[in-house]
N, C-alpha and C. Protein backbone atom coordinates (compact mmCIF):
# COMPACT_ATOMS: atom_id res chain seq x y z
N UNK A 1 -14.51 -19.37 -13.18
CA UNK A 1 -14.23 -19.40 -11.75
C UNK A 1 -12.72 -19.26 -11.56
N UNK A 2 -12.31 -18.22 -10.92
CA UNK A 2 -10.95 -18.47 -10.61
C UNK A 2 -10.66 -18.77 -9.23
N UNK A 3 -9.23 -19.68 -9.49
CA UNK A 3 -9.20 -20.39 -8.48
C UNK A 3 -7.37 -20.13 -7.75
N UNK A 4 -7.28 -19.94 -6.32
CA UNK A 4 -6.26 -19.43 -5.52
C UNK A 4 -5.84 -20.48 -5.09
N UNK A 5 -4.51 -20.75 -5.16
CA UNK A 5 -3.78 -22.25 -4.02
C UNK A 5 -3.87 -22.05 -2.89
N UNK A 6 -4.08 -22.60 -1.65
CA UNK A 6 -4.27 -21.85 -0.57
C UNK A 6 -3.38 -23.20 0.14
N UNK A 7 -3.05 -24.19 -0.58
CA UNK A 7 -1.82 -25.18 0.29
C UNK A 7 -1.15 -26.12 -1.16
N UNK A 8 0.01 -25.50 -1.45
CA UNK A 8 0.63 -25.85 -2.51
C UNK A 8 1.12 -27.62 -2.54
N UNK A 9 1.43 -27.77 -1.02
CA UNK A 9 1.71 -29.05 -0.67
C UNK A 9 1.04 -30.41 -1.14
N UNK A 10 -0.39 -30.00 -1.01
CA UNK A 10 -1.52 -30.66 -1.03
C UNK A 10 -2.56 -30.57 -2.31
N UNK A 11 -1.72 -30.00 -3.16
CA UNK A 11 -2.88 -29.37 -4.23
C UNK A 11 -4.03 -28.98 -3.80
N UNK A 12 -4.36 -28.15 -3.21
CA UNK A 12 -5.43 -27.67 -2.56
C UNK A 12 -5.81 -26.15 -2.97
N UNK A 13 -6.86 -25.92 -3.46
CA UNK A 13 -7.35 -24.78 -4.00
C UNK A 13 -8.67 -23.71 -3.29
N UNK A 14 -8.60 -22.53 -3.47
CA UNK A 14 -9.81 -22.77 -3.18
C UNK A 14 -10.54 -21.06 -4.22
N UNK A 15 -12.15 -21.50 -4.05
CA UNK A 15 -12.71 -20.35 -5.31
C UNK A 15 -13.67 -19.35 -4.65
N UNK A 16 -14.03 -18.10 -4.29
CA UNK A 16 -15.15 -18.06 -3.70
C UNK A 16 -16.10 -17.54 -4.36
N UNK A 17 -17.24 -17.51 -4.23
CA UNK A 17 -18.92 -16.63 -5.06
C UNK A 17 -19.27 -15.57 -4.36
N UNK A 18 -20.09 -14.94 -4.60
CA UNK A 18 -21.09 -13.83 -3.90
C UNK A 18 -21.34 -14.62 -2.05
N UNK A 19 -21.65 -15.64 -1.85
CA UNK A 19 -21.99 -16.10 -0.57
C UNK A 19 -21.42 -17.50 -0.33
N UNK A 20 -20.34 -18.35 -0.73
CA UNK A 20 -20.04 -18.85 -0.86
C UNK A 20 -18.50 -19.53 -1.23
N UNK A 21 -17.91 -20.23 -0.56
CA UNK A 21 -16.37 -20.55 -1.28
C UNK A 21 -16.67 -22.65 -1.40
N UNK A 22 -15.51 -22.66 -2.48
CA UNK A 22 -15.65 -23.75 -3.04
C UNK A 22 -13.79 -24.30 -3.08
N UNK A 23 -13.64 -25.60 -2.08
CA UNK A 23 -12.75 -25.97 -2.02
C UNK A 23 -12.07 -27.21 -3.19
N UNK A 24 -11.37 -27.44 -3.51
CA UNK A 24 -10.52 -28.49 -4.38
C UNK A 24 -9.14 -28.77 -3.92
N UNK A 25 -9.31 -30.36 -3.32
CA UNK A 25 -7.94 -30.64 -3.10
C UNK A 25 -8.26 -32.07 -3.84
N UNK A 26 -6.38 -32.28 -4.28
CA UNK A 26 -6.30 -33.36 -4.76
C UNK A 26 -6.68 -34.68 -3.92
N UNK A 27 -7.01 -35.94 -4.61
CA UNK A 27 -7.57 -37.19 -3.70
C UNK A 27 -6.32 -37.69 -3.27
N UNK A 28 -5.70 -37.54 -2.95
CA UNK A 28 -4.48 -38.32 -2.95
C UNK A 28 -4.16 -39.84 -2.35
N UNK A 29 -5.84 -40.05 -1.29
CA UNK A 29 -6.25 -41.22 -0.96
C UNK A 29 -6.51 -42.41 -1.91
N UNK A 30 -7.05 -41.87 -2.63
CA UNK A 30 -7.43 -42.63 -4.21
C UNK A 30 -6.53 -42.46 -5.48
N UNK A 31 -5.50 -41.75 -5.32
CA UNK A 31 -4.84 -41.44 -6.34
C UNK A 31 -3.52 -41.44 -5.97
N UNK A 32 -2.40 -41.91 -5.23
CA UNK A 32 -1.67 -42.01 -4.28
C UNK A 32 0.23 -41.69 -5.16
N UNK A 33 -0.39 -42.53 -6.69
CA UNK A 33 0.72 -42.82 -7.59
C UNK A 33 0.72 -41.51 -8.23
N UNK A 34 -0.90 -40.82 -8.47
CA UNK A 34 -0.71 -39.73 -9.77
C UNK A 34 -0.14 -38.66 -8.57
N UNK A 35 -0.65 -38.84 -6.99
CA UNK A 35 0.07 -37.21 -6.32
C UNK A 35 1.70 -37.28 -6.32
N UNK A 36 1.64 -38.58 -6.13
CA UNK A 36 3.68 -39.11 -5.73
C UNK A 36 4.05 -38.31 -7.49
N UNK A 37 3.28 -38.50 -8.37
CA UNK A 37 4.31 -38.04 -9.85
C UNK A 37 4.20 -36.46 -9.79
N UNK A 38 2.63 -36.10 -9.03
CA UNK A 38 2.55 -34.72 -9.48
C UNK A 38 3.71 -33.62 -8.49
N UNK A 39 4.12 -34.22 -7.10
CA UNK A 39 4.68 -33.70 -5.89
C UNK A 39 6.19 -33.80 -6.24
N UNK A 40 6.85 -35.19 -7.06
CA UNK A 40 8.45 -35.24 -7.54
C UNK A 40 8.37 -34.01 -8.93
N UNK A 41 7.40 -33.80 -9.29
CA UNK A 41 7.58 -33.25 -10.79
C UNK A 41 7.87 -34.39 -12.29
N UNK A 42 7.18 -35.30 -12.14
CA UNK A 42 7.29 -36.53 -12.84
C UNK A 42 6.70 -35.71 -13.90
N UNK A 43 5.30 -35.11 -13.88
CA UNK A 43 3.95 -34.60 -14.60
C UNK A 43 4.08 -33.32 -15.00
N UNK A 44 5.31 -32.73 -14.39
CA UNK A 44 6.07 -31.32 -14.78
C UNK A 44 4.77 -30.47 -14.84
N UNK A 45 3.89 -30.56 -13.80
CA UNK A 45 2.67 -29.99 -13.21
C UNK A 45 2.95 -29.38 -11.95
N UNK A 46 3.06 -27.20 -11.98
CA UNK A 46 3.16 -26.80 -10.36
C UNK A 46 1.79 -26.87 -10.34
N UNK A 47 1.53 -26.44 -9.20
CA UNK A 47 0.29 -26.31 -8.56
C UNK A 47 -0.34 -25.16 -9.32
N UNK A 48 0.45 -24.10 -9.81
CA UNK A 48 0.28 -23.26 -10.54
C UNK A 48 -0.49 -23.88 -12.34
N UNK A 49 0.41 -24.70 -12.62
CA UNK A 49 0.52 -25.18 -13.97
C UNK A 49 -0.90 -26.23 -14.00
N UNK A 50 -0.67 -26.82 -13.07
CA UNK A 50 -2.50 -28.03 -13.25
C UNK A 50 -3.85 -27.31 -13.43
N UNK A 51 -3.88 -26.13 -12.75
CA UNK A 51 -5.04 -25.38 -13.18
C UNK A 51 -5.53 -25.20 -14.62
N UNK A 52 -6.51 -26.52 -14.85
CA UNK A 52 -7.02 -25.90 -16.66
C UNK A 52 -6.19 -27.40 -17.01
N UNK A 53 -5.32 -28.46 -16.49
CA UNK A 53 -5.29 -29.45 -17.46
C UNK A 53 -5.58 -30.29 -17.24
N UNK A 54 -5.50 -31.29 -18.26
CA UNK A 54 -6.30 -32.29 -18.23
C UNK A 54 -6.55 -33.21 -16.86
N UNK A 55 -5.66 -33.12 -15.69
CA UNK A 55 -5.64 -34.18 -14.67
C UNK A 55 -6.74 -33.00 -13.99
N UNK A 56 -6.69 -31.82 -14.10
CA UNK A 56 -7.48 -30.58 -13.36
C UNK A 56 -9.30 -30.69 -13.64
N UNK A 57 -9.27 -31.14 -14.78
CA UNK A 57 -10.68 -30.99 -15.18
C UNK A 57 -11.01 -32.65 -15.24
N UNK A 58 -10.46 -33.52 -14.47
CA UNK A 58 -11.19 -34.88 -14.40
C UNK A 58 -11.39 -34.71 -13.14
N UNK A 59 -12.56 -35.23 -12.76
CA UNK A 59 -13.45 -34.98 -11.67
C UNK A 59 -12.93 -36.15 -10.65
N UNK A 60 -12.71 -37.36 -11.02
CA UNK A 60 -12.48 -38.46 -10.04
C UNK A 60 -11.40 -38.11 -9.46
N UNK A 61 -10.26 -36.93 -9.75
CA UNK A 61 -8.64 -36.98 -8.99
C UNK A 61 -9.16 -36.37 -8.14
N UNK A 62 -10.47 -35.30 -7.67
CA UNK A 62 -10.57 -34.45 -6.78
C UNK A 62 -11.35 -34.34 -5.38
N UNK A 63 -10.90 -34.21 -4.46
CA UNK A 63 -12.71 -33.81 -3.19
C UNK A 63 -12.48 -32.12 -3.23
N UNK A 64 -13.84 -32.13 -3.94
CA UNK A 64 -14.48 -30.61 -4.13
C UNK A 64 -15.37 -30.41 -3.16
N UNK A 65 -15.99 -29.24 -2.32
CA UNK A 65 -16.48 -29.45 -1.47
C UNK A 65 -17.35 -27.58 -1.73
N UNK A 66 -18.45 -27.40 -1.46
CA UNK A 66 -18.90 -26.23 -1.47
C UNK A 66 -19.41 -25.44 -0.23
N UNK A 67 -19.03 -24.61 0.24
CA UNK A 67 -19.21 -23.94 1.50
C UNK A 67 -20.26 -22.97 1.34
N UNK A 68 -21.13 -22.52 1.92
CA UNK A 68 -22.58 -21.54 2.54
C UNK A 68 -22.45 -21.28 3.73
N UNK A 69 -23.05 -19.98 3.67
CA UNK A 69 -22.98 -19.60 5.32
C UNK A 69 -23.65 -20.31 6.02
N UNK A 70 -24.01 -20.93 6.41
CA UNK A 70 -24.80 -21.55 7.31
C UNK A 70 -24.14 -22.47 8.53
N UNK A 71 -23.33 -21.90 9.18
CA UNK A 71 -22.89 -22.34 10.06
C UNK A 71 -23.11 -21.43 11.43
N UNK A 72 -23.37 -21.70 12.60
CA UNK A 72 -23.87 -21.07 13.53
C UNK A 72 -22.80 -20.82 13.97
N UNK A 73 -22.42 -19.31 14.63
CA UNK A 73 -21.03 -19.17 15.49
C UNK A 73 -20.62 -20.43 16.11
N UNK A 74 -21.42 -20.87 17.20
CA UNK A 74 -20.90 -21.70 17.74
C UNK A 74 -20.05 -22.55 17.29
N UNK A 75 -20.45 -23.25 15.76
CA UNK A 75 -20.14 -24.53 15.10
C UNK A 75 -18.60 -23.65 14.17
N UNK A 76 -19.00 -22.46 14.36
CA UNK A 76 -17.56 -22.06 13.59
C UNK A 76 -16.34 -21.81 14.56
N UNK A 77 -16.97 -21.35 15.45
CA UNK A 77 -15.57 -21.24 16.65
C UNK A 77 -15.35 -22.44 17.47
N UNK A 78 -16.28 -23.20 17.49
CA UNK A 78 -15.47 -24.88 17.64
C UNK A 78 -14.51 -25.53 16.52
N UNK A 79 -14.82 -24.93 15.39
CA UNK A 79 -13.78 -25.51 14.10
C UNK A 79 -12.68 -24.67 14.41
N UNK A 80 -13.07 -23.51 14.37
CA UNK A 80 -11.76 -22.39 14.23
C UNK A 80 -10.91 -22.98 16.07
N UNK A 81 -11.21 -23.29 16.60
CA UNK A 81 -10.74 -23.29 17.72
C UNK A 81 -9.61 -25.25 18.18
N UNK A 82 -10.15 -25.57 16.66
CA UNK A 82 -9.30 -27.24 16.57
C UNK A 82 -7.79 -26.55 15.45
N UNK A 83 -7.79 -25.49 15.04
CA UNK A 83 -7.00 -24.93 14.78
C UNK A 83 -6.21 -23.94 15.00
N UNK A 84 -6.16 -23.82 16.29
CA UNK A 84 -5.65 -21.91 16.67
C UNK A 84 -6.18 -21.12 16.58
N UNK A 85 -6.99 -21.35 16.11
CA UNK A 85 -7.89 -19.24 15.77
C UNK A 85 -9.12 -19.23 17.10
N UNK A 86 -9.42 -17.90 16.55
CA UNK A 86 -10.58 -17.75 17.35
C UNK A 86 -11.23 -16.54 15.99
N UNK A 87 -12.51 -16.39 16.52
CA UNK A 87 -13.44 -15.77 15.63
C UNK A 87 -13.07 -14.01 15.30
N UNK A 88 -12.44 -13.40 16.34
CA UNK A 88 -12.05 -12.48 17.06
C UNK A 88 -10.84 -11.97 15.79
N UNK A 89 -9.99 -13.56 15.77
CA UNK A 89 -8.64 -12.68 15.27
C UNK A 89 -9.16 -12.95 13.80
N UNK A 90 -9.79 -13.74 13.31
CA UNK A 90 -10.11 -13.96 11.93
C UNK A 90 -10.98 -12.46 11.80
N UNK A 91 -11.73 -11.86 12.09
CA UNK A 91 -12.66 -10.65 12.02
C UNK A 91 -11.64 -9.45 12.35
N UNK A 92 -9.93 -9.50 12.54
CA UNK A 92 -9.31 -8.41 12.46
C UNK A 92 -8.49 -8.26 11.35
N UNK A 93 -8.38 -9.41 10.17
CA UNK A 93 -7.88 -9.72 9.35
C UNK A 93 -8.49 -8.74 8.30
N UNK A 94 -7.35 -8.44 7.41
CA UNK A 94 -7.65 -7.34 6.25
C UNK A 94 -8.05 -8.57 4.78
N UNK A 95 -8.31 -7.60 4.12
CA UNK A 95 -8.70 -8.08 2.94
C UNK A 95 -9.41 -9.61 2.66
N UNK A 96 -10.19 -9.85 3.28
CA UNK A 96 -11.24 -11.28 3.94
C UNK A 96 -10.26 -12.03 3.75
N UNK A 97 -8.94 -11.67 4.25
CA UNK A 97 -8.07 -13.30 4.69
C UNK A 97 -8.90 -14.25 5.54
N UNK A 98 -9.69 -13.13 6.63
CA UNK A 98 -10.28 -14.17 6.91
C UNK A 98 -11.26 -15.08 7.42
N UNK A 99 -11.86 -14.42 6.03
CA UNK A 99 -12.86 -15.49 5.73
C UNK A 99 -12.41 -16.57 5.21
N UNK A 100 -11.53 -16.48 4.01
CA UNK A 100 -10.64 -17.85 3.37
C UNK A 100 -10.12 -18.35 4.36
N UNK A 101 -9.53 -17.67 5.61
CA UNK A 101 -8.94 -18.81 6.36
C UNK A 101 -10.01 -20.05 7.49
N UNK A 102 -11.17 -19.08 7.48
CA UNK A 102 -12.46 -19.68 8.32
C UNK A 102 -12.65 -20.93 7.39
N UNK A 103 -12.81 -20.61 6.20
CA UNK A 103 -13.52 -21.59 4.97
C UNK A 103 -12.37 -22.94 4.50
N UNK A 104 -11.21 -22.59 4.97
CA UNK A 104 -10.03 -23.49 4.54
C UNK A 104 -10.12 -24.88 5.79
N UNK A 105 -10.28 -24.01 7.11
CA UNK A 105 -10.48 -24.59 8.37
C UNK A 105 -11.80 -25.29 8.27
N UNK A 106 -12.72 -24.93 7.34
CA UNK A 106 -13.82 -25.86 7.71
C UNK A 106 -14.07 -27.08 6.63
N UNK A 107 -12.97 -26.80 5.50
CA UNK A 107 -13.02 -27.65 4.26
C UNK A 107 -11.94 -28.76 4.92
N UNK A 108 -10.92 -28.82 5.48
CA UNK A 108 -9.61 -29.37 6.02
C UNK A 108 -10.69 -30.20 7.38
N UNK A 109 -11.54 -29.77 8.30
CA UNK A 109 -12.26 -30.05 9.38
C UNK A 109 -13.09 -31.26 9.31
N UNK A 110 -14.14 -30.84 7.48
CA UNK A 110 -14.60 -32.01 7.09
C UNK A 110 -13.95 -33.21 6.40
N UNK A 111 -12.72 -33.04 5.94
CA UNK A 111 -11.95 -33.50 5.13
C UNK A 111 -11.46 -34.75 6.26
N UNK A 112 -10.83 -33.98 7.47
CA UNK A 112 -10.26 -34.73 8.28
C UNK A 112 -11.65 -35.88 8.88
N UNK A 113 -12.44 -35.15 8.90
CA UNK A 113 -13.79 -36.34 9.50
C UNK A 113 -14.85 -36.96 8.72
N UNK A 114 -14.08 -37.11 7.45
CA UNK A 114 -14.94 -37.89 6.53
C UNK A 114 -14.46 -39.47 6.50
């Protein structure tokens, strides 16, 4: 699976499939000391560099989250619309920016209301 930073700030990643994208951001709720080492460069980990090590492939540092289409316009242009967008300008976007940006907005959407 390869995987794109899509918010360097936040360790936040994201992967997509045939019908599907798959988000990874760091916990930083639960992990507060390992983000403070990973964000100064304590862990001499970029966002680039954690991909593939050991803090990357332990499952408890992360909220992974898997996305499917199954969202009804409606429920997507109420998300897209708590962020600036509208459905309109995401569907004039080249190279499925944006779709990643629909899928970032709805991983960040649940994130915020969990």
């Amino acid at each position: 699976m390869k995987w794109t930073i899509t918010d360097p700030d936040n360790y936040q990643y994201m992967s997509n499939g045939m019908l599907s994208y798959t988000f990874k951001e760091f916990n930083r709720t639960d992990y507060p000391e390992v983000f403070k080492e990973l964000a100064d460069g304590t862990l001499e980990h970029t966002p680039v560099t954690l991909i593939g090590s050991t803090i990357w492939k332990d499952k408890k540092y992360w909220s992974e989250h898997h996305y499917y289409y199954e969202y009804t316009l409606k429920e997507l242009a109420n998300i897209l619309d708590s962020y600036g967008y509208t459905l309109n300008q995401l569907a004039e976007m080249e190279n499925n920016q944006g779709d990643k940006l629909l899928y970032e907005c709805i991983f960040e959407h649940e994130i915020d209301n969990c």
